[in-house]
C-alpha atoms as a PDB file:
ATOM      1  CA  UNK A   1      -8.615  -1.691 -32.160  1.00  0.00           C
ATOM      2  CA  UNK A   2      -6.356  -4.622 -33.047  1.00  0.00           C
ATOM      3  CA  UNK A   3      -6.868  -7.935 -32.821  1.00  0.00           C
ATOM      4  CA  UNK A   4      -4.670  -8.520 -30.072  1.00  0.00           C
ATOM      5  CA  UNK A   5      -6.677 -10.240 -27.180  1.00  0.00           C
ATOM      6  CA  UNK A   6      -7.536  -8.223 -23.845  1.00  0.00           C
ATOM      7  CA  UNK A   7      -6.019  -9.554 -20.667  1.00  0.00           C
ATOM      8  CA  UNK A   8      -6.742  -8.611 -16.950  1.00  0.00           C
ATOM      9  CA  UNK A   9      -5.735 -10.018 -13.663  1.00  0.00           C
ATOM     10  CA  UNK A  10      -4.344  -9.332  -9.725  1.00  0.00           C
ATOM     11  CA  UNK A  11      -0.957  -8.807  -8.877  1.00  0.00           C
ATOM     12  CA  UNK A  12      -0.045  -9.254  -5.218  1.00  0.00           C
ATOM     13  CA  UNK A  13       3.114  -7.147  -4.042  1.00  0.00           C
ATOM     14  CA  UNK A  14       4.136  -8.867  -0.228  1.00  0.00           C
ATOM     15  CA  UNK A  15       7.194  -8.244   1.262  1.00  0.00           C
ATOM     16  CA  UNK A  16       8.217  -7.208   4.830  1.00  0.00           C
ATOM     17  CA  UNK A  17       7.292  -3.827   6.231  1.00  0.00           C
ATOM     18  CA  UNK A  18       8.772  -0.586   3.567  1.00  0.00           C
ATOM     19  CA  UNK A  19      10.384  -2.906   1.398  1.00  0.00           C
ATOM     20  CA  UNK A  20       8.969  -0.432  -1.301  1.00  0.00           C
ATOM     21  CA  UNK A  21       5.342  -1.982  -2.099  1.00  0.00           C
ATOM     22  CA  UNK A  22       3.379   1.321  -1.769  1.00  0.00           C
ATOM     23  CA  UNK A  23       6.766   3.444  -3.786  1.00  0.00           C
ATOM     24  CA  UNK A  24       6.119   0.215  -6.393  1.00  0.00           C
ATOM     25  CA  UNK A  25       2.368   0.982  -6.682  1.00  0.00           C
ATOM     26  CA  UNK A  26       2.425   4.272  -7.287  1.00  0.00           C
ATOM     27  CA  UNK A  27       4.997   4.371  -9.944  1.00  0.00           C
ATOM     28  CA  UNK A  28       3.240   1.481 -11.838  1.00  0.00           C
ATOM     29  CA  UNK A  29      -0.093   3.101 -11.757  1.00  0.00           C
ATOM     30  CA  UNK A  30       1.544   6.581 -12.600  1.00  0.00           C
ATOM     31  CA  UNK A  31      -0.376   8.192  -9.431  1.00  0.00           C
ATOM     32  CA  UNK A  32      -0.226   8.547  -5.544  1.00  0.00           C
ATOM     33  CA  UNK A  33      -2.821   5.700  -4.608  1.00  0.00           C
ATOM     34  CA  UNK A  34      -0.941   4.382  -1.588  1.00  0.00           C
ATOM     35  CA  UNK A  35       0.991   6.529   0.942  1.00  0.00           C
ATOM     36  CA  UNK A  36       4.679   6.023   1.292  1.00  0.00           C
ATOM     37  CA  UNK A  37       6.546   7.194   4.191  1.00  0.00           C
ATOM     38  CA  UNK A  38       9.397   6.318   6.132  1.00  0.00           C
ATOM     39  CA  UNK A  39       7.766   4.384   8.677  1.00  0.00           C
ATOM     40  CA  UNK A  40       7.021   0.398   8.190  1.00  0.00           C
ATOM     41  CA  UNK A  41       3.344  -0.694   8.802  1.00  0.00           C
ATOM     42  CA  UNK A  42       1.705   2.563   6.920  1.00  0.00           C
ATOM     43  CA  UNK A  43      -0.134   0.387   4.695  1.00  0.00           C
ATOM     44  CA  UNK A  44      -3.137  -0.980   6.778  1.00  0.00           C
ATOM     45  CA  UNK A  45      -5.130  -2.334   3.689  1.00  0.00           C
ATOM     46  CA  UNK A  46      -5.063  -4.252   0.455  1.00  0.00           C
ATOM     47  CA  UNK A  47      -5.268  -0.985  -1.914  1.00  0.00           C
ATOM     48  CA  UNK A  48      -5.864  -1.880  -5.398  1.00  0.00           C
ATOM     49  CA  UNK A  49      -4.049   0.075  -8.223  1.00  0.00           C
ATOM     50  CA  UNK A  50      -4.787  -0.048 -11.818  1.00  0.00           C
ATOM     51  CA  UNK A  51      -2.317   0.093 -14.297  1.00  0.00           C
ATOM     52  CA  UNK A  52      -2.262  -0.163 -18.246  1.00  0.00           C
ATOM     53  CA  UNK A  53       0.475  -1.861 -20.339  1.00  0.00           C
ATOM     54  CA  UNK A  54      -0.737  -2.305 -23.801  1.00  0.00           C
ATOM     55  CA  UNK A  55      -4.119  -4.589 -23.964  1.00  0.00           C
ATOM     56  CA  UNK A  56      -3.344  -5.920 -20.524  1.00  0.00           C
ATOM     57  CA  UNK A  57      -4.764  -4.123 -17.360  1.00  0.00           C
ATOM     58  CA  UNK A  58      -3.151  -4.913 -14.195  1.00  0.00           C
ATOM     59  CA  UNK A  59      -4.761  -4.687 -10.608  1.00  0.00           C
ATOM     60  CA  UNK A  60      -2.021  -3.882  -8.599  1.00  0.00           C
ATOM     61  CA  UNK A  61      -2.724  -5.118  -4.559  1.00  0.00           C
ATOM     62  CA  UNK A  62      -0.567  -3.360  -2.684  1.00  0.00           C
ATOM     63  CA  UNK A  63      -0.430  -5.354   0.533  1.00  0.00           C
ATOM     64  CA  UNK A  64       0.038  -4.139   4.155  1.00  0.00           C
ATOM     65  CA  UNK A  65       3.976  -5.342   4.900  1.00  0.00           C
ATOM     66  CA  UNK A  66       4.162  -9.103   6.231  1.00  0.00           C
ATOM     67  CA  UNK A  67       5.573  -9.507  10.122  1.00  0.00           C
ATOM     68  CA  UNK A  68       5.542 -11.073  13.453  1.00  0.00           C
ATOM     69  CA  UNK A  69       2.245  -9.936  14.616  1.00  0.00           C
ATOM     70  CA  UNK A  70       2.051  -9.062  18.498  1.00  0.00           C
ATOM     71  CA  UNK A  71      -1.498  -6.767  18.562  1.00  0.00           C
ATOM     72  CA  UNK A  72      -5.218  -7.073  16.998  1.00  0.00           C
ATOM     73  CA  UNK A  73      -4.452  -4.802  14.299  1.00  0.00           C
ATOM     74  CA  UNK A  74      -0.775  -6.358  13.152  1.00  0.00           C
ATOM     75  CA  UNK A  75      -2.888  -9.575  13.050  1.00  0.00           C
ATOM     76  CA  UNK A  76      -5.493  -8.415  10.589  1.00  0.00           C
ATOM     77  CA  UNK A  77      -2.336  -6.848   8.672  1.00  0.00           C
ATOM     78  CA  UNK A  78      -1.157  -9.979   7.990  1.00  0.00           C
ATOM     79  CA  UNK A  79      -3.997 -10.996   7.174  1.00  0.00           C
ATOM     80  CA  UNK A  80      -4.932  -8.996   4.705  1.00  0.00           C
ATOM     81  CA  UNK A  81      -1.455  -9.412   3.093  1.00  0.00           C
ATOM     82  CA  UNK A  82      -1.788 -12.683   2.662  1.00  0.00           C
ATOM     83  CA  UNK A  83      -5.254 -12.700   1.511  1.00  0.00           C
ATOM     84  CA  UNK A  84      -4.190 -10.356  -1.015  1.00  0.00           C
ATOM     85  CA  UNK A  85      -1.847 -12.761  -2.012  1.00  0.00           C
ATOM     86  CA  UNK A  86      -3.928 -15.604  -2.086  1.00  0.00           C
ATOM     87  CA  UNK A  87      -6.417 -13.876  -4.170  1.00  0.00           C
ATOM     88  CA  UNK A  88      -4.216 -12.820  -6.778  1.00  0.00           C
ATOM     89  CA  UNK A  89      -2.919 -14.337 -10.547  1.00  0.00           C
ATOM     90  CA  UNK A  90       0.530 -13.358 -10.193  1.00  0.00           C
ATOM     91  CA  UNK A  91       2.499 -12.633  -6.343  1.00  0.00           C
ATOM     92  CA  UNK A  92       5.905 -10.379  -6.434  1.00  0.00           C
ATOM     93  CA  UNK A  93       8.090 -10.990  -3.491  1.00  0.00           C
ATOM     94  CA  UNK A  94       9.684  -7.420  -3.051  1.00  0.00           C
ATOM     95  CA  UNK A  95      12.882  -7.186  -1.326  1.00  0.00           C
ATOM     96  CA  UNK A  96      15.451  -4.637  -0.326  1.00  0.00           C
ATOM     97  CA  UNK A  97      19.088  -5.101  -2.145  1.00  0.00           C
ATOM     98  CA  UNK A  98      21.223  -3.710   0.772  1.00  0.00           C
ATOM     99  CA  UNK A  99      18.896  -5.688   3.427  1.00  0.00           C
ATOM    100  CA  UNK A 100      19.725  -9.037   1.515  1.00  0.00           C
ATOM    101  CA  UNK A 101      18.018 -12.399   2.782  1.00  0.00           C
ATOM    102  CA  UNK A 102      16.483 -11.143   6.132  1.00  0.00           C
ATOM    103  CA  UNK A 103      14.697 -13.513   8.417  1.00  0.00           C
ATOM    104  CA  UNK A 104      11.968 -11.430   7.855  1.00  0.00           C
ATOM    105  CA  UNK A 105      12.252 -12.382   4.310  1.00  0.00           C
ATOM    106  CA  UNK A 106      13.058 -16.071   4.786  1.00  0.00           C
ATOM    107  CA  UNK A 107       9.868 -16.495   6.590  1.00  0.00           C
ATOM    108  CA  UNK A 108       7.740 -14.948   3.961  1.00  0.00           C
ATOM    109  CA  UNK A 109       9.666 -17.296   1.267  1.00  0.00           C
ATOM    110  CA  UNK A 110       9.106 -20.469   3.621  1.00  0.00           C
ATOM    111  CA  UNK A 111       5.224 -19.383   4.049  1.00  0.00           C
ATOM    112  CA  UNK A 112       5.640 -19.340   0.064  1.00  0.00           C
ATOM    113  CA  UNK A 113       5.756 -22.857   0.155  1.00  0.00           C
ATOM    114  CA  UNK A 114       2.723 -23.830   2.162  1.00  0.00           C
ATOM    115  CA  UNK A 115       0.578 -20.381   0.684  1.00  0.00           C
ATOM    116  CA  UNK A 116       1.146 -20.849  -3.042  1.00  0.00           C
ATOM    117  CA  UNK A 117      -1.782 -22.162  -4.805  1.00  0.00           C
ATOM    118  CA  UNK A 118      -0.700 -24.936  -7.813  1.00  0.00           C
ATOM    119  CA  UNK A 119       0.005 -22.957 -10.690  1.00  0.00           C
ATOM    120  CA  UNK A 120       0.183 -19.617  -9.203  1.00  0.00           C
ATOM    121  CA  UNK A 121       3.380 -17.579 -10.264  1.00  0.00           C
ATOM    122  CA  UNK A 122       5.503 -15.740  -8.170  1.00  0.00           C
ATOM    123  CA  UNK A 123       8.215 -13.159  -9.236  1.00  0.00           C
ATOM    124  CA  UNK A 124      11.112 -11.518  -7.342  1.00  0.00           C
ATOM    125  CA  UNK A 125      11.425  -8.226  -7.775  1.00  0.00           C
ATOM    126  CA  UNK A 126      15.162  -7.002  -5.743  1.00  0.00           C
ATOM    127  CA  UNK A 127      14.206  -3.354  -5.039  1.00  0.00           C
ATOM    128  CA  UNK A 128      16.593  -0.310  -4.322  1.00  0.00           C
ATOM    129  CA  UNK A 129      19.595  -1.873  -6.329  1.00  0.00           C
ATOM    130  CA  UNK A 130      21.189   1.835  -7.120  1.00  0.00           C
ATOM    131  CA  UNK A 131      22.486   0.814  -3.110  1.00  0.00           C
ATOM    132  CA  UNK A 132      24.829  -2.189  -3.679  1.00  0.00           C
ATOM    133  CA  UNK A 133      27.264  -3.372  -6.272  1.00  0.00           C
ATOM    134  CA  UNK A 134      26.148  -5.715  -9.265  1.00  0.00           C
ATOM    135  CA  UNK A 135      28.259  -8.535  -7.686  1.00  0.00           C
ATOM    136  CA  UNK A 136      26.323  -8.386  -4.665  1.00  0.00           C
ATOM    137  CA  UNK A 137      22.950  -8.516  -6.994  1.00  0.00           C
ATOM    138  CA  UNK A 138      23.859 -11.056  -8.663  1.00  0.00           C
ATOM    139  CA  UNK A 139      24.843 -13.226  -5.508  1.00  0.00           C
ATOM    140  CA  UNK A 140      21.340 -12.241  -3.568  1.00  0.00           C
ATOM    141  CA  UNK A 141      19.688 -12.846  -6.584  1.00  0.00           C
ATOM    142  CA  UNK A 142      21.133 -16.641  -6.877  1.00  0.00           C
ATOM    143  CA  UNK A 143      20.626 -16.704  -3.117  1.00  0.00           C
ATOM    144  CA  UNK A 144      17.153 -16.224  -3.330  1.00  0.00           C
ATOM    145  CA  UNK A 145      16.124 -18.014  -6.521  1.00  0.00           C
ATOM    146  CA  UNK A 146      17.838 -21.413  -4.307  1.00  0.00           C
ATOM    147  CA  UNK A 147      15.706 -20.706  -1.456  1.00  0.00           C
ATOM    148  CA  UNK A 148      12.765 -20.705  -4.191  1.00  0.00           C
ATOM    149  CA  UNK A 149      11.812 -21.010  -7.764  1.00  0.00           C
ATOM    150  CA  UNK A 150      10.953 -17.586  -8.557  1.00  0.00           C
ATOM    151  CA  UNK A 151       9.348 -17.741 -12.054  1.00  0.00           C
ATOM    152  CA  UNK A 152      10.851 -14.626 -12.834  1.00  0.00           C
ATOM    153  CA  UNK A 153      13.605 -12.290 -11.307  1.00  0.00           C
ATOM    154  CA  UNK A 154      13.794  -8.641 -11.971  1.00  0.00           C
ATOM    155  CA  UNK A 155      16.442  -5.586 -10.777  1.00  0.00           C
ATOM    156  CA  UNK A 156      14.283  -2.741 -10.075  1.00  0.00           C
ATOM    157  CA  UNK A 157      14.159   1.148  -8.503  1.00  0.00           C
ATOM    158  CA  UNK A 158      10.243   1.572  -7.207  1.00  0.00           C
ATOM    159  CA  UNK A 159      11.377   5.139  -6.849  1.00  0.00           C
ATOM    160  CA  UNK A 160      13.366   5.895  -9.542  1.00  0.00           C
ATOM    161  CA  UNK A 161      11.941   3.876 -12.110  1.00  0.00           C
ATOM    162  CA  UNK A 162      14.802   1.702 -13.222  1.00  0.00           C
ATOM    163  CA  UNK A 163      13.867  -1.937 -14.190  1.00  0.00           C
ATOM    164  CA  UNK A 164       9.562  -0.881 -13.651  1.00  0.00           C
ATOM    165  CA  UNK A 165       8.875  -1.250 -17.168  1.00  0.00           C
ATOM    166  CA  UNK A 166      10.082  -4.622 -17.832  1.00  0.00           C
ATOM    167  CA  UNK A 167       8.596  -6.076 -14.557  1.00  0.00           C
ATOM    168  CA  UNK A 168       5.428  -4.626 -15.673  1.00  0.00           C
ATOM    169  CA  UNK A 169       5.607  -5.728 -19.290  1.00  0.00           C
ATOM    170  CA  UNK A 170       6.302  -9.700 -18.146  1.00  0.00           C
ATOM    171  CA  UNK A 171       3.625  -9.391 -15.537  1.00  0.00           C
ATOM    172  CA  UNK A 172       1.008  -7.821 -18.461  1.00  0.00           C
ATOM    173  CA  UNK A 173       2.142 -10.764 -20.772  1.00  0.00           C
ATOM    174  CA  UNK A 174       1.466 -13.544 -18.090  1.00  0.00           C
ATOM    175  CA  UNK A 175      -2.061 -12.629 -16.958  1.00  0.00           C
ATOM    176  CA  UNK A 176      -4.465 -14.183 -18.245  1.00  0.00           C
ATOM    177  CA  UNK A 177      -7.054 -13.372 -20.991  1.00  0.00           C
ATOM    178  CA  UNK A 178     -10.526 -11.899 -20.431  1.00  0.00           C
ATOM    179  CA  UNK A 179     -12.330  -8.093 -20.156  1.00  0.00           C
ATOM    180  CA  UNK A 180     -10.621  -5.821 -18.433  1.00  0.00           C
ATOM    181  CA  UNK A 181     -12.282  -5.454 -14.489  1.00  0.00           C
ATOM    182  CA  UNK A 182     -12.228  -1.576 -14.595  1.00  0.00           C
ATOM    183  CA  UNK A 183     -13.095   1.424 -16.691  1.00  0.00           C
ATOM    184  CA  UNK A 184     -10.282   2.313 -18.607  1.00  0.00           C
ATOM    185  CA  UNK A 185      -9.495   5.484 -16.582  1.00  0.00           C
ATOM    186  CA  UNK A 186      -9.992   4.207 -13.328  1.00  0.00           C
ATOM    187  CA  UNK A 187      -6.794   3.856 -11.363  1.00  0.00           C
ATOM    188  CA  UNK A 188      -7.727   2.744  -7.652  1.00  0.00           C
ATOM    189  CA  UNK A 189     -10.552   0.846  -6.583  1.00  0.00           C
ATOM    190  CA  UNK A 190     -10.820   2.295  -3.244  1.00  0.00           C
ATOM    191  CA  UNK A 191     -13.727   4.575  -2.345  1.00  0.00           C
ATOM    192  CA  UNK A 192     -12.217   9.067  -2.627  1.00  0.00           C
ATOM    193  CA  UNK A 193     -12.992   8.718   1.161  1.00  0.00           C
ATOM    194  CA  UNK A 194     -10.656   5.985   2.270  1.00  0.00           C
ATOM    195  CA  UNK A 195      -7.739   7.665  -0.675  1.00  0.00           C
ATOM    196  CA  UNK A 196      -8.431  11.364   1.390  1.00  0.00           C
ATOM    197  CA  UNK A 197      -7.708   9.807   4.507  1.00  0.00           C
ATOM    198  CA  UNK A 198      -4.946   7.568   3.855  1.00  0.00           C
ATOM    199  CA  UNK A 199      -3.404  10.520   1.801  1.00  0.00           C
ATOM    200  CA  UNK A 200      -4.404  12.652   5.307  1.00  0.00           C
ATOM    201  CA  UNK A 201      -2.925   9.748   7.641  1.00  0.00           C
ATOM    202  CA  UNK A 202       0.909  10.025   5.696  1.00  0.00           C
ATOM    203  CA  UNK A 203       1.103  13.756   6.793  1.00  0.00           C
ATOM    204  CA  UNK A 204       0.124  12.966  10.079  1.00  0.00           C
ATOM    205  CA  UNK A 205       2.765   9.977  10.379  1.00  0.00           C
ATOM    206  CA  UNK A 206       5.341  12.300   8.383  1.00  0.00           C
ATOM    207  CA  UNK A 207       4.832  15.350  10.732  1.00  0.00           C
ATOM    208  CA  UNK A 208       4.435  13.393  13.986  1.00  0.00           C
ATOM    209  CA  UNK A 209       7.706  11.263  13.437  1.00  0.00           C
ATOM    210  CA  UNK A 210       8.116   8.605  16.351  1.00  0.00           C
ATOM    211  CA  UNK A 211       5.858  10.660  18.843  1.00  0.00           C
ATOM    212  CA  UNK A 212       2.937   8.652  17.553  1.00  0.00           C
ATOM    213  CA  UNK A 213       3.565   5.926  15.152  1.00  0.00           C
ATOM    214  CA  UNK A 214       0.367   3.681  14.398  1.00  0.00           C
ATOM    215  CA  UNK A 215      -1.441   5.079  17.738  1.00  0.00           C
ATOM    216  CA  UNK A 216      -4.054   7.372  15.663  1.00  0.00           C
ATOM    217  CA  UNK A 217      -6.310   6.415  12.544  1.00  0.00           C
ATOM    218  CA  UNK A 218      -8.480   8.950  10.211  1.00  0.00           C
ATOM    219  CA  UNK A 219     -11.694   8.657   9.193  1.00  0.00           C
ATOM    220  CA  UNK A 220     -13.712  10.645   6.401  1.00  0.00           C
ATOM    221  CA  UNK A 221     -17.087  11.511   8.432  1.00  0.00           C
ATOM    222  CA  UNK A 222     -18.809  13.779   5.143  1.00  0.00           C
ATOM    223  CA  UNK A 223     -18.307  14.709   1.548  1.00  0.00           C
ATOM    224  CA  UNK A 224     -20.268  17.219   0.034  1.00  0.00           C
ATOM    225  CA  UNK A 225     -20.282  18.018  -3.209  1.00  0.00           C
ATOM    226  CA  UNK A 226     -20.627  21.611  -4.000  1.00  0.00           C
ATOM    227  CA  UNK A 227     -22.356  23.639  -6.708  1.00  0.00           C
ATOM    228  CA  UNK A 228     -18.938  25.158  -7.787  1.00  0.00           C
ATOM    229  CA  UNK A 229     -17.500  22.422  -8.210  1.00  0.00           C
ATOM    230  CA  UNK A 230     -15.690  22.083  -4.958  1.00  0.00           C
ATOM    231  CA  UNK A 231     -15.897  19.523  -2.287  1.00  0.00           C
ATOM    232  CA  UNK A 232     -15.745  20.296   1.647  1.00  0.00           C
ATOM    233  CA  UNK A 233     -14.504  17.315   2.903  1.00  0.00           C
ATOM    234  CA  UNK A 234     -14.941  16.370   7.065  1.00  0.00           C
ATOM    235  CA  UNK A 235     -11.991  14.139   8.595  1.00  0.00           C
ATOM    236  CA  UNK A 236     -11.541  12.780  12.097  1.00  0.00           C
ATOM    237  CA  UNK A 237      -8.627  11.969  13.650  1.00  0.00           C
ATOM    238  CA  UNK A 238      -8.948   9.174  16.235  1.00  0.00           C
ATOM    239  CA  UNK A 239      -5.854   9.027  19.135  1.00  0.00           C
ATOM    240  CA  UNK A 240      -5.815   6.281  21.547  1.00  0.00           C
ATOM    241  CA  UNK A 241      -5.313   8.977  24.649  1.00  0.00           C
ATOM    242  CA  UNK A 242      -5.914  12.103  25.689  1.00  0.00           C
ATOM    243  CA  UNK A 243      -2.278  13.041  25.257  1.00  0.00           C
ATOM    244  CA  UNK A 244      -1.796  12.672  22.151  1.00  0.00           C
ATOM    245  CA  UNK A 245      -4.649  14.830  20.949  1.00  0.00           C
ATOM    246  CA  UNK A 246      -2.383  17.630  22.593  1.00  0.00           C
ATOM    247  CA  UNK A 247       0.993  15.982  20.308  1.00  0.00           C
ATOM    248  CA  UNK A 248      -1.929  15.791  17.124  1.00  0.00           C
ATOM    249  CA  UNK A 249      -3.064  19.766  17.683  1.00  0.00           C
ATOM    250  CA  UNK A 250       0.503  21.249  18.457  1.00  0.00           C
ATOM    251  CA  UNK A 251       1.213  24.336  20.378  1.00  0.00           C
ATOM    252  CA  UNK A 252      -2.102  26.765  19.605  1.00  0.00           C
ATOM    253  CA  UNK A 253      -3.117  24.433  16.553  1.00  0.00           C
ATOM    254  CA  UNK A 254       0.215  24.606  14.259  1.00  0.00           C
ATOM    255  CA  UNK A 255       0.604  20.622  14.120  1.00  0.00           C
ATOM    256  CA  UNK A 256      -2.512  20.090  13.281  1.00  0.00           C
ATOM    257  CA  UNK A 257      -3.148  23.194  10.783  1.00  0.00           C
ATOM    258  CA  UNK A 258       0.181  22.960   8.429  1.00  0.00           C
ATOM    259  CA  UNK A 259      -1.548  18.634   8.244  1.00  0.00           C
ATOM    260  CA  UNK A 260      -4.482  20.189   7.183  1.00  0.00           C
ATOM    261  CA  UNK A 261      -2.919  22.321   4.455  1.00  0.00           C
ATOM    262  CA  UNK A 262      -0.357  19.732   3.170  1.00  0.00           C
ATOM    263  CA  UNK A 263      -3.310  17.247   3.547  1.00  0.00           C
ATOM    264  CA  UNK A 264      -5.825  19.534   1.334  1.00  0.00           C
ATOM    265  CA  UNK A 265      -3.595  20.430  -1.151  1.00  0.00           C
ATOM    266  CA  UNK A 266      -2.427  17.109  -2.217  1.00  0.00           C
ATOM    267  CA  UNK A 267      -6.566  15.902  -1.917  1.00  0.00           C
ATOM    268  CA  UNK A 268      -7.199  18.691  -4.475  1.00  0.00           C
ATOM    269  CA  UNK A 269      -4.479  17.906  -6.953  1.00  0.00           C
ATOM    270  CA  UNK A 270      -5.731  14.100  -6.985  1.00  0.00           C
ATOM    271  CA  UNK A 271      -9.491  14.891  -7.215  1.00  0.00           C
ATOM    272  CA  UNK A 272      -7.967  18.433 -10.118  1.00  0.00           C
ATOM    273  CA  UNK A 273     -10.765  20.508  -8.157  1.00  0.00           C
ATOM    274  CA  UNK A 274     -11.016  22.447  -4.801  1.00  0.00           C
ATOM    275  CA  UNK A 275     -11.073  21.038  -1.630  1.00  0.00           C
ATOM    276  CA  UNK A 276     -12.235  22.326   1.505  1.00  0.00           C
ATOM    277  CA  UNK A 277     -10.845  20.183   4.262  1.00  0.00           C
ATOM    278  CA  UNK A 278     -11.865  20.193   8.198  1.00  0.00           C
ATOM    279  CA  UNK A 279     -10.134  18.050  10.577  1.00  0.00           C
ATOM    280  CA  UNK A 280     -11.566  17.281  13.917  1.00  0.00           C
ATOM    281  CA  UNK A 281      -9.500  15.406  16.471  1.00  0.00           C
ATOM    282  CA  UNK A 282     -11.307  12.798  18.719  1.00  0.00           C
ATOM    283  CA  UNK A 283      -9.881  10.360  22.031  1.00  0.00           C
ATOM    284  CA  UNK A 284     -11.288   6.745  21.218  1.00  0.00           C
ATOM    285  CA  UNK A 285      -8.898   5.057  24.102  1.00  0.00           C
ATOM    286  CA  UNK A 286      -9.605   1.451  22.233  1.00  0.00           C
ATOM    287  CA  UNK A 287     -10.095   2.196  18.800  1.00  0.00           C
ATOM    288  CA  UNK A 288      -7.739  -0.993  18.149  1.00  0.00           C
ATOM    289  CA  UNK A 289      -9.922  -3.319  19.604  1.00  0.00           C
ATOM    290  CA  UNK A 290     -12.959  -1.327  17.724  1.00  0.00           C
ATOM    291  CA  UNK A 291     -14.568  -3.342  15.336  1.00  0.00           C
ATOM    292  CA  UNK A 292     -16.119  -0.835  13.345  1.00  0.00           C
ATOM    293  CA  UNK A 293     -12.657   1.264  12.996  1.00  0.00           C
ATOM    294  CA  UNK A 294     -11.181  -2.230  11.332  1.00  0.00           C
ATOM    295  CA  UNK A 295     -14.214  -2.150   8.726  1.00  0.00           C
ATOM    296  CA  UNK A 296     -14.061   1.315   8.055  1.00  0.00           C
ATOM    297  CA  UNK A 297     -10.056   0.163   7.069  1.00  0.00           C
ATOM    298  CA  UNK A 298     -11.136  -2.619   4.816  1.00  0.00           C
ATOM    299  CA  UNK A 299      -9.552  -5.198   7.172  1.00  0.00           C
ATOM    300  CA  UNK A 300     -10.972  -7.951   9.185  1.00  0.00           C
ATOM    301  CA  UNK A 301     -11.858  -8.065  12.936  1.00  0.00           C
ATOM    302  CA  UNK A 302     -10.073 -10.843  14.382  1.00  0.00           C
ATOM    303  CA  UNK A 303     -10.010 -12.672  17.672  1.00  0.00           C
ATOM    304  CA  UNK A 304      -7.571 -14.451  19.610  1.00  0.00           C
ATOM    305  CA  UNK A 305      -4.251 -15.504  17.473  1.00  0.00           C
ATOM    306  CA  UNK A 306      -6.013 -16.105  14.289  1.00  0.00           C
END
């Protein structure tokens, strides 16, 4: 060991709806801990990933996307995004480069101004930039740092890698010192039951496409640990209606069956031992206004227009 002092902190990525937040996660942690598809609102919670960069450890919160909420859930989204973001040592505004200053994005950056605790540094991180020229960077990047004073502004790929490792070498440099908040090999703080279903909810959304968007939710009922080393592993699928349990199952079972398999295998490689998956599909006509569905998602129950 050197003498080099430990740090250890949160860092909050916000941003509107598939701006890249979960892709970002991922990459930085060097493992699937949040799902990324195609669709905006997949992340639901705050999902911690843990990341190494020399003597630092960084807690990665990878925050549900930030937008107009109109239902229960959107509004415990938000929420939870900008709880995350409260909570944290460090906040990175994520952006798209070919989406430039949305007013998606210029409402996050005025809430900036109100939300921001004294002290507490915020980076920009311009994502996707292998889609526009380096003049129009450069522009979006001076348009943005006038509409706020980023401590930091950095050119990345979440999904390619370009740019990763210097955001994540200024962020590991500006938390602060103390023990690190996790076992050194730890890289997600949520419990294998909520990772197996969220990593069970992205085939679902990818499969489905728009026939159901955020109308269904999973749910890890049992986990039992086998003698061989296995685990069998019971999921339920909750639908708001009766037809889309028929959209969920597919003609004699195929929809739900190739889930299952995609669904398994990718379980198994993240747990490196055999998984034996069942999926049951259930109607639970409110399970938005459910509070026990929210806490079984890590988010808050809230009423009215809170």
């Amino acid at each position: 060991m050197t003498d080099t002092p430990t740090r250890a902190g949160f860092v909050a990525l916000i941003g509107e709806p598939n701006a890249g937040k979960s892709t970002l996660t991922n990459r930085m942690v060097g493992a699937k801990v949040s799902i990324v598809t195609h669709k905006v609102q997949t992340t639901r919670t705050r999902i911690r990933g843990v990341a190494l960069d020399g003597p630092a450890q960084i807690v990665f919160v990878d925050t549900p996307g930030l937008f107009r909420p109109r239902r229960r859930l959107d509004r415990a989204m938000v929420a939870a995004a900008w709880g995350g973001a409260a909570d944290a040592d460090i906040v990175v505004l994520l952006i798209e480069a070919h989406r430039g200053l949305t007013d998606g994005t210029q409402a996050i950056i005025d809430a900036l101004h109100e939300r921001v605790a004294p002290g507490q540094k915020v980076a920009l991180a311009i994502n996707k930039i292998d889609r526009v020229k380096a003049e129009t960077l450069l522009a979006l990047s001076a348009q943005l740092n006038a509409a706020y004073p980023f401590a930091q502004t950095f050119m990345i790929s979440a999904e390619k890698g370009h740019g990763v490792d210097d955001l994540r070498h200024w962020l590991a440099q500006e938390l602060p010192e103390g023990p690190w908040l996790y076992p050194e090999d730890q890289i997600a703080d949520l419990p294998l039951r909520m990772i197996a279903a969220e990593m069970t909810r992205e085939k679902l959304t990818l499969r489905l496409h728009e026939e159901l968007p955020y109308q269904l939710t999973v749910e890890t009922e049992a986990w039992q640990e086998r003698k061989d080393g296995s685990v069998r592993i019971d999921q339920v699928v909750y639908v708001a209606r009766d037809g889309h349990k028929g959209i969920v199952l597919g003609h004699r079972g195929e929809t739900i069956k190739a889930v299952s398999t995609a669904a398994r295998q990718e379980i198994a490689a993240f747990l490196d031992r055999p998984v034996h998956l069942f999926l049951q599909v259930k109607v639970r006509e409110n399970w938005q206004e459910d509070a026990e569905r929210y806490a079984e998602m890590g988010l808050e129950f809230r009423d009215g227009n809170q």
